[in-house]
PDB file of N, CA and C in Angstrom:
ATOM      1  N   UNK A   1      -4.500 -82.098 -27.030  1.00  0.00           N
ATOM      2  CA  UNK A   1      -3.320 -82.370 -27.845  1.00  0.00           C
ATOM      3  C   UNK A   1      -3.553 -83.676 -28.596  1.00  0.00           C
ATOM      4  N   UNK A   2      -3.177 -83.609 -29.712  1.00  0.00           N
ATOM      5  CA  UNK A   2      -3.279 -84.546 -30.629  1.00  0.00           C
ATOM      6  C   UNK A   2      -2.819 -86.099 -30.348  1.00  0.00           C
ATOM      7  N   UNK A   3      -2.651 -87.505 -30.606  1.00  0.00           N
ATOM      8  CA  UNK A   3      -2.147 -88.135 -30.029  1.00  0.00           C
ATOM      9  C   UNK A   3      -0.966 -88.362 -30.657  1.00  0.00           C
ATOM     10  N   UNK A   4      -0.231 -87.688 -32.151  1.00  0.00           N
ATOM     11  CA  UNK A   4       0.594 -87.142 -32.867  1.00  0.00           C
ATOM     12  C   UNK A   4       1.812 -86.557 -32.596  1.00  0.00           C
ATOM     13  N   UNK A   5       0.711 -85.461 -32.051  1.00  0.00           N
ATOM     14  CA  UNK A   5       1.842 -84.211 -31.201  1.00  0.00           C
ATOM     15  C   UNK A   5       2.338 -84.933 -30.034  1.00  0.00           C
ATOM     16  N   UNK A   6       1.312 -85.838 -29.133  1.00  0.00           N
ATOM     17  CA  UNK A   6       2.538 -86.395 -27.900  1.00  0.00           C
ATOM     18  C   UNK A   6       3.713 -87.108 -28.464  1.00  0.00           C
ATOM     19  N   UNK A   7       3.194 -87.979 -29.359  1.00  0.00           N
ATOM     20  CA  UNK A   7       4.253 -88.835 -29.509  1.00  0.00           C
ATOM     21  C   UNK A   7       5.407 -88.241 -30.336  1.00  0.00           C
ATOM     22  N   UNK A   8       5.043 -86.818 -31.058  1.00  0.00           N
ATOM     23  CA  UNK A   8       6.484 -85.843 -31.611  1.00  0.00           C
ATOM     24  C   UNK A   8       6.955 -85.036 -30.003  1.00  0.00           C
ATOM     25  N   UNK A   9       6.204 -84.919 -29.035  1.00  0.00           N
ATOM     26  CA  UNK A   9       7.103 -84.583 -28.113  1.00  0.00           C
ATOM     27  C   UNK A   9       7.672 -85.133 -27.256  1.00  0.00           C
ATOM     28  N   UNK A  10       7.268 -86.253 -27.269  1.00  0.00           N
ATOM     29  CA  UNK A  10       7.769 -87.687 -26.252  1.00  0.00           C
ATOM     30  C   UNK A  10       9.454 -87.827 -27.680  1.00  0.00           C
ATOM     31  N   UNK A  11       9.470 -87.682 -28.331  1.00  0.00           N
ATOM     32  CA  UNK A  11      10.519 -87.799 -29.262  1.00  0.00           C
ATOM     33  C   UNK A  11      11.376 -87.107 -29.168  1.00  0.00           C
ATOM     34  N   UNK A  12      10.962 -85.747 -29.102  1.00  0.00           N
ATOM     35  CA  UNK A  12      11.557 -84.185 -29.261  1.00  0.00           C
ATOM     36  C   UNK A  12      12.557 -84.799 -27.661  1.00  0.00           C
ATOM     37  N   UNK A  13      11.749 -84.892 -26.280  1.00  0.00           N
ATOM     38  CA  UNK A  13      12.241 -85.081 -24.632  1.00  0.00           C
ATOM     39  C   UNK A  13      13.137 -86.059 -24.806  1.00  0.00           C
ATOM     40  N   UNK A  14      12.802 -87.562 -25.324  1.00  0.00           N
ATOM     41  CA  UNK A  14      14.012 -88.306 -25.799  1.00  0.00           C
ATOM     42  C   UNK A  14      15.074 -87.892 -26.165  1.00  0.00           C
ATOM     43  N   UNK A  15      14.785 -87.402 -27.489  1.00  0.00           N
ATOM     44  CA  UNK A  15      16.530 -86.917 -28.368  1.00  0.00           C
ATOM     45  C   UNK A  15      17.416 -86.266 -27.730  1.00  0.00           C
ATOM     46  N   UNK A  16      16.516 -85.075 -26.567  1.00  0.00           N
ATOM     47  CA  UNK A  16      17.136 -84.135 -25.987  1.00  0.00           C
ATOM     48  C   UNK A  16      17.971 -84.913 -24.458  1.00  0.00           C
ATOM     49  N   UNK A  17      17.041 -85.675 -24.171  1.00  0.00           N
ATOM     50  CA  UNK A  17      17.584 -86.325 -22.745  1.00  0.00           C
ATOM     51  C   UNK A  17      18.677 -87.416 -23.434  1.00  0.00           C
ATOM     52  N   UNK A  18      18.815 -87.791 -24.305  1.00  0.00           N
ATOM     53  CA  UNK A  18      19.713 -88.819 -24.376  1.00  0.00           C
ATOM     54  C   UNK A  18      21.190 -87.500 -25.532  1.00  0.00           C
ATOM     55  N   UNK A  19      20.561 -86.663 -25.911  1.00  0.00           N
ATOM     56  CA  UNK A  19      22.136 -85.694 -26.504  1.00  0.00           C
ATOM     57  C   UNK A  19      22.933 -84.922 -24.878  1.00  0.00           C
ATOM     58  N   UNK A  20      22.177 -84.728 -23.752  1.00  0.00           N
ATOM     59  CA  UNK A  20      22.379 -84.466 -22.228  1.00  0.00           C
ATOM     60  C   UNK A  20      23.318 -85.163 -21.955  1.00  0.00           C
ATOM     61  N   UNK A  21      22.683 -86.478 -21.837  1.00  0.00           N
ATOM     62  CA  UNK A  21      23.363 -87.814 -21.669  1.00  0.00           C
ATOM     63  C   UNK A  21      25.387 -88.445 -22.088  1.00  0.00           C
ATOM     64  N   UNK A  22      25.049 -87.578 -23.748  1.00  0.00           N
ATOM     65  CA  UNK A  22      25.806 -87.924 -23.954  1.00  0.00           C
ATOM     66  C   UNK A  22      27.496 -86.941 -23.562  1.00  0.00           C
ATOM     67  N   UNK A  23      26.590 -85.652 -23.147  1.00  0.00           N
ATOM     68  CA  UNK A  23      27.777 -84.776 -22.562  1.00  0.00           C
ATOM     69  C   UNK A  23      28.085 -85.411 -20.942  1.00  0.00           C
ATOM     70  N   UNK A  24      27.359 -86.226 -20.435  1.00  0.00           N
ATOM     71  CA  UNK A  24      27.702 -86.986 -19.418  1.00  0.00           C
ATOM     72  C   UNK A  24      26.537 -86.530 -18.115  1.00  0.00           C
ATOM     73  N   UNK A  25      25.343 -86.184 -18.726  1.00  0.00           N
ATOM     74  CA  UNK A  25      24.597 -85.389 -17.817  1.00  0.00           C
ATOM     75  C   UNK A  25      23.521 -86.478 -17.429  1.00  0.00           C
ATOM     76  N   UNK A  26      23.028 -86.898 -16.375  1.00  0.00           N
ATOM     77  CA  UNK A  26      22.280 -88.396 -16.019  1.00  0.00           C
ATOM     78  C   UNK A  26      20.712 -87.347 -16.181  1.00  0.00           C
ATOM     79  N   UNK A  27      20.217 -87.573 -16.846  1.00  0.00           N
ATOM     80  CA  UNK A  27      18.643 -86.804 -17.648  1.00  0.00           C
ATOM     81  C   UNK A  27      17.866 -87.712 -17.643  1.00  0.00           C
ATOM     82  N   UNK A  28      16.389 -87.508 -17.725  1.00  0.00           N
ATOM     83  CA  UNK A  28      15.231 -88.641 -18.225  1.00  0.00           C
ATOM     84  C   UNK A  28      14.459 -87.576 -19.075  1.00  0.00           C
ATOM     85  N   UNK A  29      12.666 -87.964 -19.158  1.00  0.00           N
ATOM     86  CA  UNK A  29      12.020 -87.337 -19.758  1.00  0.00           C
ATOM     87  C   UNK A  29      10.975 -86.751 -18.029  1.00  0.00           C
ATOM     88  N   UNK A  30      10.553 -86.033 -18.049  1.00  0.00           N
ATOM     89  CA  UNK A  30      10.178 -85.408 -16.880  1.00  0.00           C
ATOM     90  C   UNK A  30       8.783 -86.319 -16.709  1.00  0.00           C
ATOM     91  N   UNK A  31       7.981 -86.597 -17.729  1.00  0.00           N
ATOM     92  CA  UNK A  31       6.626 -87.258 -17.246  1.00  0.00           C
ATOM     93  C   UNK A  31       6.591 -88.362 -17.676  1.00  0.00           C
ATOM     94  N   UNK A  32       8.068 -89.322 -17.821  1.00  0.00           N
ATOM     95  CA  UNK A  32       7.954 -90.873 -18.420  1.00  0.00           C
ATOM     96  C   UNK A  32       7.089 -91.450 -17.140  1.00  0.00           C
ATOM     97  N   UNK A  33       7.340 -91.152 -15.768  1.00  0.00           N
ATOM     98  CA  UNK A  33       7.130 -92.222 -14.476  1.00  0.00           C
ATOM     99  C   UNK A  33       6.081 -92.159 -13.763  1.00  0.00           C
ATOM    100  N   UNK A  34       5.107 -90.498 -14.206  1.00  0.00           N
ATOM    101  CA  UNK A  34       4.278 -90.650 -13.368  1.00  0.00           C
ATOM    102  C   UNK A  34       3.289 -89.691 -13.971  1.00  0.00           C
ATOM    103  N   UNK A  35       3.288 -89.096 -15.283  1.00  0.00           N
ATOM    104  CA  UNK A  35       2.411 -88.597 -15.903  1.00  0.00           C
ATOM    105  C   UNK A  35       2.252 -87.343 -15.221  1.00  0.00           C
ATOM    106  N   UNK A  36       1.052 -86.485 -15.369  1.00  0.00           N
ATOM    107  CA  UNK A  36       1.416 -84.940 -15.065  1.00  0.00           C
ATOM    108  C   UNK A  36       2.175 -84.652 -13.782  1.00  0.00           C
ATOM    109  N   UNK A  37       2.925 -84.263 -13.591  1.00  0.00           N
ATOM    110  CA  UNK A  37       3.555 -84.502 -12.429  1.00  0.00           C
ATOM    111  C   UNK A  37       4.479 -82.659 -11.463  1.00  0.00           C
ATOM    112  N   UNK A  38       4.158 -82.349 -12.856  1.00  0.00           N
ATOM    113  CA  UNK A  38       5.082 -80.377 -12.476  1.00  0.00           C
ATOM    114  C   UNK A  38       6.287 -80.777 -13.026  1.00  0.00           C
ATOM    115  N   UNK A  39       6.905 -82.189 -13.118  1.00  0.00           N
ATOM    116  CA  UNK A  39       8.282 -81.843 -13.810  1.00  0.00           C
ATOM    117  C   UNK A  39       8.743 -81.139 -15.367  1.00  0.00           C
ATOM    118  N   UNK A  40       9.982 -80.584 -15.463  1.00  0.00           N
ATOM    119  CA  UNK A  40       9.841 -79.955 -16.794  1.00  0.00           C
ATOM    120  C   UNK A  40       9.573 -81.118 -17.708  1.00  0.00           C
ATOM    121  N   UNK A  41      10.067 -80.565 -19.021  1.00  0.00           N
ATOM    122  CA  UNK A  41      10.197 -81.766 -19.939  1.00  0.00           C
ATOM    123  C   UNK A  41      11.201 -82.724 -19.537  1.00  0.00           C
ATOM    124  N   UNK A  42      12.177 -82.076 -19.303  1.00  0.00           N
ATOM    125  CA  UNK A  42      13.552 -83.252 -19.163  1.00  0.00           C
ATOM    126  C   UNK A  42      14.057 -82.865 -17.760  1.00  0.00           C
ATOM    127  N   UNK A  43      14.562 -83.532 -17.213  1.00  0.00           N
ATOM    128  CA  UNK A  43      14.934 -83.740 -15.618  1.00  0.00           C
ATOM    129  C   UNK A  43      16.584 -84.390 -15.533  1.00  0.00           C
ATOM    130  N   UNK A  44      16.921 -83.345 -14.645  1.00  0.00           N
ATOM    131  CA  UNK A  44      18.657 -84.094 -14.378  1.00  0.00           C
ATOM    132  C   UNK A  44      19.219 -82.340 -14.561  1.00  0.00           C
ATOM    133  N   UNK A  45      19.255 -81.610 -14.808  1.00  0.00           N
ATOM    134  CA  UNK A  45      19.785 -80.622 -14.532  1.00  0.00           C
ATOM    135  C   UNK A  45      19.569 -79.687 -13.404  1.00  0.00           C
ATOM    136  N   UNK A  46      20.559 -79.755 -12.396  1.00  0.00           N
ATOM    137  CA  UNK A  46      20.144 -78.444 -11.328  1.00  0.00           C
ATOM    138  C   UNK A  46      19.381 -77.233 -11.730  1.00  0.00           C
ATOM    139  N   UNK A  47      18.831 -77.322 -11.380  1.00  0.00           N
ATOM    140  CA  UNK A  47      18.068 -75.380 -10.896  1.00  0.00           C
ATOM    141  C   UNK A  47      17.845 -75.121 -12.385  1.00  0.00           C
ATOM    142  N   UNK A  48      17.305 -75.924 -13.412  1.00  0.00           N
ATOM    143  CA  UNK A  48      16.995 -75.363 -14.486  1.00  0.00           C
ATOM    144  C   UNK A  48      16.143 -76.472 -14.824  1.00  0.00           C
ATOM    145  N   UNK A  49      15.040 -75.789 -14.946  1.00  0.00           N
ATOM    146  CA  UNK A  49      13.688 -75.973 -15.918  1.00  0.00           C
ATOM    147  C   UNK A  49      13.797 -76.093 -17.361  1.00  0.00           C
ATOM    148  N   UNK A  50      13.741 -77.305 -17.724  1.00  0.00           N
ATOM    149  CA  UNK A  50      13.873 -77.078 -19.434  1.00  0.00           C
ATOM    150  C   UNK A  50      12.248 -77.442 -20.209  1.00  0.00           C
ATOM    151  N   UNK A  51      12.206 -76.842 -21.022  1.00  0.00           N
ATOM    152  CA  UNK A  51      10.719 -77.018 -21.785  1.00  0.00           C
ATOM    153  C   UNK A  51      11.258 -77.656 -23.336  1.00  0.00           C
ATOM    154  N   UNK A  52      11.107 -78.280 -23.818  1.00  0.00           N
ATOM    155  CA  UNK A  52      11.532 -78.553 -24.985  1.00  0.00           C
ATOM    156  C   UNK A  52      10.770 -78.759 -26.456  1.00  0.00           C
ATOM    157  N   UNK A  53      10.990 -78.290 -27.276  1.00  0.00           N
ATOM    158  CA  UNK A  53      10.279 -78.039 -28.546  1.00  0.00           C
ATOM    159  C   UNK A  53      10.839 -78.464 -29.432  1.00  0.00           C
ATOM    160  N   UNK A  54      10.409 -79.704 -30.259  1.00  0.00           N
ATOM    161  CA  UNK A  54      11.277 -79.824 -31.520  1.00  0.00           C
ATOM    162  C   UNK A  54      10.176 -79.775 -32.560  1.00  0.00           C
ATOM    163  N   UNK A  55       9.816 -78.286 -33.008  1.00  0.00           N
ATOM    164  CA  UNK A  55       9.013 -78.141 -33.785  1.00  0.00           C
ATOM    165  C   UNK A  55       9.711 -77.616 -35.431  1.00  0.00           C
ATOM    166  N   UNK A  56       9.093 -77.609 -36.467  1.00  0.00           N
ATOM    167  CA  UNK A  56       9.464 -76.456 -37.427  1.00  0.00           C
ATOM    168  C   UNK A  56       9.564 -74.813 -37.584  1.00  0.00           C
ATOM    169  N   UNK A  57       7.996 -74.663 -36.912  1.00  0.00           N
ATOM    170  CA  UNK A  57       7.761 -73.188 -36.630  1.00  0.00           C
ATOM    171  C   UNK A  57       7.511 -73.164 -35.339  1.00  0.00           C
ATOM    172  N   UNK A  58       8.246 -72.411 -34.386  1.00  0.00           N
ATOM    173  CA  UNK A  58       8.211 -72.075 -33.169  1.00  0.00           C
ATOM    174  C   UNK A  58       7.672 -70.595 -32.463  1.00  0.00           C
ATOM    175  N   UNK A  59       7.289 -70.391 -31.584  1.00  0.00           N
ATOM    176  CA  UNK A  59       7.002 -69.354 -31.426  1.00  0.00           C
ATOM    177  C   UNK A  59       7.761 -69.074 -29.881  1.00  0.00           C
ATOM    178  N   UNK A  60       9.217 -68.522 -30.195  1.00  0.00           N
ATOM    179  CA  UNK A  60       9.461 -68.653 -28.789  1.00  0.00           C
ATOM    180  C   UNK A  60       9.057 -67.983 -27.559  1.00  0.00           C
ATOM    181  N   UNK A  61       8.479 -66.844 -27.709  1.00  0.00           N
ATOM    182  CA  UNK A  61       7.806 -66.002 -26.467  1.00  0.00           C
ATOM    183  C   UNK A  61       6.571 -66.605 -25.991  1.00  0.00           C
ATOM    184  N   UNK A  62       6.010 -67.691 -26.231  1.00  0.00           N
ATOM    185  CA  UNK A  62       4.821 -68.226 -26.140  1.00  0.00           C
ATOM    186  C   UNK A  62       5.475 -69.489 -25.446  1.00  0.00           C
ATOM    187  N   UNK A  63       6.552 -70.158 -25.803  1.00  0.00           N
ATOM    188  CA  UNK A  63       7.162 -71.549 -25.302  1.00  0.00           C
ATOM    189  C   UNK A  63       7.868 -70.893 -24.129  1.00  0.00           C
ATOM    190  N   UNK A  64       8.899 -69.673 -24.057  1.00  0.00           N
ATOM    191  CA  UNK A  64       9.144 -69.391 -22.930  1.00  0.00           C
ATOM    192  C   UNK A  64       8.313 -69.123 -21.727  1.00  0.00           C
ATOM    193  N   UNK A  65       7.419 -68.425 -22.219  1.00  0.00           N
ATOM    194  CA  UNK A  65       6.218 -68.072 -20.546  1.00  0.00           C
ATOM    195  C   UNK A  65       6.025 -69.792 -20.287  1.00  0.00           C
ATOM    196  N   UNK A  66       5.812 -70.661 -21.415  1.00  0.00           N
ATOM    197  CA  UNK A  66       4.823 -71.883 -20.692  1.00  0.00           C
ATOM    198  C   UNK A  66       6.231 -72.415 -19.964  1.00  0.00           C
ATOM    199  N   UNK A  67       7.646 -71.904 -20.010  1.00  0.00           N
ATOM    200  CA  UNK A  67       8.685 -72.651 -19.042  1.00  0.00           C
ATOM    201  C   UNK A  67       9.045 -71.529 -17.695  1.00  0.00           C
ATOM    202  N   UNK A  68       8.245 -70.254 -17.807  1.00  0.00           N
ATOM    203  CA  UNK A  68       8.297 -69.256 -16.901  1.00  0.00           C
ATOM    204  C   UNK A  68       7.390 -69.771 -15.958  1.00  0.00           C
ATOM    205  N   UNK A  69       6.240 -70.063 -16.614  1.00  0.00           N
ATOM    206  CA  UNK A  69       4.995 -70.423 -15.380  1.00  0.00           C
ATOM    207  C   UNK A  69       5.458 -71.976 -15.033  1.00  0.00           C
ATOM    208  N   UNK A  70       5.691 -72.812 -15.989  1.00  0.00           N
ATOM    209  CA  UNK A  70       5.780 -74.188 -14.980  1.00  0.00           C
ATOM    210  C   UNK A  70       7.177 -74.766 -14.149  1.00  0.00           C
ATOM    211  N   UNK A  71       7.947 -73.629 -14.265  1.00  0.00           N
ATOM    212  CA  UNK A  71       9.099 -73.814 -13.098  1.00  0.00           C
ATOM    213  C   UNK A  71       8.894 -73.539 -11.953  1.00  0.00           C
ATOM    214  N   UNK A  72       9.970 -74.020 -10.897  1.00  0.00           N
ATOM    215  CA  UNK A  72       9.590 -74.371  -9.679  1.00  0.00           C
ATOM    216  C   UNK A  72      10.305 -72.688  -9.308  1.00  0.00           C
ATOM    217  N   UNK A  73      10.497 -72.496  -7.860  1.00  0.00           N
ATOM    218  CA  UNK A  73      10.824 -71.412  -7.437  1.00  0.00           C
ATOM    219  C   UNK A  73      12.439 -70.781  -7.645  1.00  0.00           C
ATOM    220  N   UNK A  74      13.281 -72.248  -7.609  1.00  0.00           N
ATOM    221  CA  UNK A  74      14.745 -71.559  -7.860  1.00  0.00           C
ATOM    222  C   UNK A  74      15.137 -71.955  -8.963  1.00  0.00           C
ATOM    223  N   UNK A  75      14.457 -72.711 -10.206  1.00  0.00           N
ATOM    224  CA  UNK A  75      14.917 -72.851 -11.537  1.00  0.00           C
ATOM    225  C   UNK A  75      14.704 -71.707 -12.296  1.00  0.00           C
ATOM    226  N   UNK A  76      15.656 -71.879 -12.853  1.00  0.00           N
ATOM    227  CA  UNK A  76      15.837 -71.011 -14.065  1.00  0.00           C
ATOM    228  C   UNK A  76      15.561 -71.855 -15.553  1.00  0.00           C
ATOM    229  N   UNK A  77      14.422 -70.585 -16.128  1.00  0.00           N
ATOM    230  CA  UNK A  77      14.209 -71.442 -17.122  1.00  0.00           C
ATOM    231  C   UNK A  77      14.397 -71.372 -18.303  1.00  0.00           C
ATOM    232  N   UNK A  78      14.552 -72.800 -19.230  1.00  0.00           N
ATOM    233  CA  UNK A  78      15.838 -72.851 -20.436  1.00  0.00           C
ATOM    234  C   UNK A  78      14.794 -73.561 -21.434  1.00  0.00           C
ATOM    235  N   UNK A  79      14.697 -72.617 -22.815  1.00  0.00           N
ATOM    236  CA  UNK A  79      14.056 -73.442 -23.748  1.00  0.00           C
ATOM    237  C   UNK A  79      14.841 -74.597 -24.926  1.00  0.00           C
ATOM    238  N   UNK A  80      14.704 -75.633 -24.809  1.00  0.00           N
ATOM    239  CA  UNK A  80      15.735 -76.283 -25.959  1.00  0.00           C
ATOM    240  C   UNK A  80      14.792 -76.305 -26.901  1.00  0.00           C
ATOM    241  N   UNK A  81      15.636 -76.071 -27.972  1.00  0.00           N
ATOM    242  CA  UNK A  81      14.637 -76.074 -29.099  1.00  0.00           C
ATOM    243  C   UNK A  81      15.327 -76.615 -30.374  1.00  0.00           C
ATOM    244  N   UNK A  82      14.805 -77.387 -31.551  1.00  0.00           N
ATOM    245  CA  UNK A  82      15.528 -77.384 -32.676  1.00  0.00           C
ATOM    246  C   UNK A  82      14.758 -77.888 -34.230  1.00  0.00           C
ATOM    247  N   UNK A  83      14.996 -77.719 -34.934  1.00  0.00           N
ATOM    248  CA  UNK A  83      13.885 -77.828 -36.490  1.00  0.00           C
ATOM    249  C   UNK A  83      14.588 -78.779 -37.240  1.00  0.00           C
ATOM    250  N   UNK A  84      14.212 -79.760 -37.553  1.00  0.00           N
ATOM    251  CA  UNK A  84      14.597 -80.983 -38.492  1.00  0.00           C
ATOM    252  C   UNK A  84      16.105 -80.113 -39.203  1.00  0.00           C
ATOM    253  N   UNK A  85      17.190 -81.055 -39.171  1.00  0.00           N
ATOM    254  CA  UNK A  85      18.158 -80.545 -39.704  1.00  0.00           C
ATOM    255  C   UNK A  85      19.423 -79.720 -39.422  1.00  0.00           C
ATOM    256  N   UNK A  86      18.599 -79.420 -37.866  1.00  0.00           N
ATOM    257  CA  UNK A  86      19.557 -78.293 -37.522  1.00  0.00           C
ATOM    258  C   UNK A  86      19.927 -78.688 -36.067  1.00  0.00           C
ATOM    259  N   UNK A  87      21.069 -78.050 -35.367  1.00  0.00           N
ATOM    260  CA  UNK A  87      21.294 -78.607 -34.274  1.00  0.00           C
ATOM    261  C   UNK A  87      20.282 -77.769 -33.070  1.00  0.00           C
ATOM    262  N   UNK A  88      20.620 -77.991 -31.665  1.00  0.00           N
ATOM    263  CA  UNK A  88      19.989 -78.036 -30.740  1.00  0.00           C
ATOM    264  C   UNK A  88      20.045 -76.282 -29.966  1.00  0.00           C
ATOM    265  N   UNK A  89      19.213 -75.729 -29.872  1.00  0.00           N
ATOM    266  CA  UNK A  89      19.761 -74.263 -29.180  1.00  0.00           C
ATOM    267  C   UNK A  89      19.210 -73.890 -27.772  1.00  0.00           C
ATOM    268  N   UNK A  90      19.443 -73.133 -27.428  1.00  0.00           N
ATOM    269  CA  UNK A  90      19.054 -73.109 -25.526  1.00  0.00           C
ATOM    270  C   UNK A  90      18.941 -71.513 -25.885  1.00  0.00           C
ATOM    271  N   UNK A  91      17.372 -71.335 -25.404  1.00  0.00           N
ATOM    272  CA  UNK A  91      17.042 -69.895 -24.960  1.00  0.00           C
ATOM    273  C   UNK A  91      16.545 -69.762 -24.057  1.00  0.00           C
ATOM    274  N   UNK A  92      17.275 -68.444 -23.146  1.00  0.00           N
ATOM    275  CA  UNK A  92      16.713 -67.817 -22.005  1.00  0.00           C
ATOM    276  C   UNK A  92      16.662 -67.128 -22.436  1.00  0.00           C
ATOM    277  N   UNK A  93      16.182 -66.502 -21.165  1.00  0.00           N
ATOM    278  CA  UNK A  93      16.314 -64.419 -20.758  1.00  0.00           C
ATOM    279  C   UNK A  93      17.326 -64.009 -20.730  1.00  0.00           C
ATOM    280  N   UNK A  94      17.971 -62.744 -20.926  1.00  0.00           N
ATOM    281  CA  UNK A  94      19.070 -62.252 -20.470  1.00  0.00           C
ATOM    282  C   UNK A  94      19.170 -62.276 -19.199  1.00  0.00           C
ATOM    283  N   UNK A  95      18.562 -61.879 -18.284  1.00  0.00           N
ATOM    284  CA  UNK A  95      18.825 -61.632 -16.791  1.00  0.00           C
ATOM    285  C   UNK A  95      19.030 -63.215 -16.568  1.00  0.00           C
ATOM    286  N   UNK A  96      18.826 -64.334 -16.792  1.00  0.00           N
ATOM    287  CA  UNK A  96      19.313 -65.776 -16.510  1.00  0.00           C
ATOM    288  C   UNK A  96      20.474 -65.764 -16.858  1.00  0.00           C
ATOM    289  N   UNK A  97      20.397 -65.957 -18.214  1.00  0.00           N
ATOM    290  CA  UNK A  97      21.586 -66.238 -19.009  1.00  0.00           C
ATOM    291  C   UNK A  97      22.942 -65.437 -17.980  1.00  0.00           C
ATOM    292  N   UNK A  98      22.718 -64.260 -17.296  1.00  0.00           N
ATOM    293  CA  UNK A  98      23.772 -63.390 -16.914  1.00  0.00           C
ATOM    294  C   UNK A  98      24.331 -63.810 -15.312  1.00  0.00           C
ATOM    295  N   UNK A  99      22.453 -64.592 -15.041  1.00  0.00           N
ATOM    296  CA  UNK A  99      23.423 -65.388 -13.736  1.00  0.00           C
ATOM    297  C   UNK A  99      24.079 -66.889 -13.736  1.00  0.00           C
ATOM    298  N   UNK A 100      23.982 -67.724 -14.871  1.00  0.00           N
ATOM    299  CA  UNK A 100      24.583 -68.478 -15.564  1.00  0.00           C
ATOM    300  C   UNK A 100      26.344 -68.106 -15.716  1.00  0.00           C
ATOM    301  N   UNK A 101      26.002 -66.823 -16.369  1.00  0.00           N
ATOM    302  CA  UNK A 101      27.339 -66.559 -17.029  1.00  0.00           C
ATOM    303  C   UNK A 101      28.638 -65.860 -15.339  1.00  0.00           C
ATOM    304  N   UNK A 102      27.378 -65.438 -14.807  1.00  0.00           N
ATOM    305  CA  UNK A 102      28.158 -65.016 -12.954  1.00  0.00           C
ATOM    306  C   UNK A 102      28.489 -66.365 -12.052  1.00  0.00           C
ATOM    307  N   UNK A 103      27.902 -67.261 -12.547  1.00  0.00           N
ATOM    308  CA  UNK A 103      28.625 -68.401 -11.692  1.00  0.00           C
ATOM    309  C   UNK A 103      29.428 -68.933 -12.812  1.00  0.00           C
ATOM    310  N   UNK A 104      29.341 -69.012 -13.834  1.00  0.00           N
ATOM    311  CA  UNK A 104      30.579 -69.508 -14.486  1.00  0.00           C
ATOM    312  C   UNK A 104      31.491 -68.860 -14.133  1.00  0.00           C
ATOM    313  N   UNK A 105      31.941 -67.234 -14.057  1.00  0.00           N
ATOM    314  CA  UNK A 105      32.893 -66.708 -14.073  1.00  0.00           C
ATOM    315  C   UNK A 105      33.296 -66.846 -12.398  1.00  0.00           C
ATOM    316  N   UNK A 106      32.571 -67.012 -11.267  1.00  0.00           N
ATOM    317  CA  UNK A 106      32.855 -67.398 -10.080  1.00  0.00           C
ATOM    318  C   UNK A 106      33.847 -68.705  -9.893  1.00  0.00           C
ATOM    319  N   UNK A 107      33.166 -69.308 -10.705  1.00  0.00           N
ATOM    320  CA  UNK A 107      34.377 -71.086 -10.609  1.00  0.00           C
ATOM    321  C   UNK A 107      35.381 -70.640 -11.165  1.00  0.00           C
ATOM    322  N   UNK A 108      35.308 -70.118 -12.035  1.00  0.00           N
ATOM    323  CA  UNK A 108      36.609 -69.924 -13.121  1.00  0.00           C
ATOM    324  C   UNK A 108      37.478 -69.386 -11.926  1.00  0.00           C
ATOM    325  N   UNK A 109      37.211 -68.121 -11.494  1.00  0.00           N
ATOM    326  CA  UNK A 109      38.011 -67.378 -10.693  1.00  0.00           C
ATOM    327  C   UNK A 109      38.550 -68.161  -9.639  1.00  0.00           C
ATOM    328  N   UNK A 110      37.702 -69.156  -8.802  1.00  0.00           N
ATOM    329  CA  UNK A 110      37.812 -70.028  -7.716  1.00  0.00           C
ATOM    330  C   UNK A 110      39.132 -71.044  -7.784  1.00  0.00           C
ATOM    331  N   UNK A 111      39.228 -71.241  -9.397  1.00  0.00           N
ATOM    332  CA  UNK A 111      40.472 -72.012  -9.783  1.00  0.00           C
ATOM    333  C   UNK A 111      41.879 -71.647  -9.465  1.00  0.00           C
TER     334      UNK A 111
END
């Protein structure tokens, strides 16, 4: 990797850990502290693996496997992604996304 590309993805993990942040979510960058380490890109969210891309052209079936293979056993994994200009988007799988959407509707009900 270029020494370019780190420093656009050390940027990309920033923007994303500190927009986290600002919904009140305590985040870092996954390899600020100790370099390769298995953590995702960004760290502070339960049970979800995030990989993050702030590219122009993306290829998301290629960014998702690399957040399929480097998650741990009970994360679920979430691509953030976004292209100069535009805001921030979160892709999973459907079968995630649906157990996402089954514990949301569990709390809700719990209320």
């Amino acid at each position: 990797m270029a020494i370019n590309s780190k420093a656009k993805g050390k940027k990309g993990e920033l923007e994303l850990s500190h927009k986290l942040q600002e919904y009140g979510y305590n985040t870092r960058r996954g390899q600020q502290y100790c370099g390769i380490n298995g953590d995702a890109d960004v760290v502070g969210l339960d049970d979800i693996h995030i990989e993050v891309k702030r590219v122009e052209k993306l290829n998301i079936v290629d960014a998702m496997d690399q957040a399929k293979r480097d998650k741990k056993e009970n994360e679920l994994p979430a691509l953030f992604h976004r292209k100069n200009h535009c805001e921030w988007l979160v892709t999973m799988t459907m079968d995630d996304w649906v157990k996402l959407y089954r514990a949301f509707e569990d709390g809700k009900a719990a209320k």
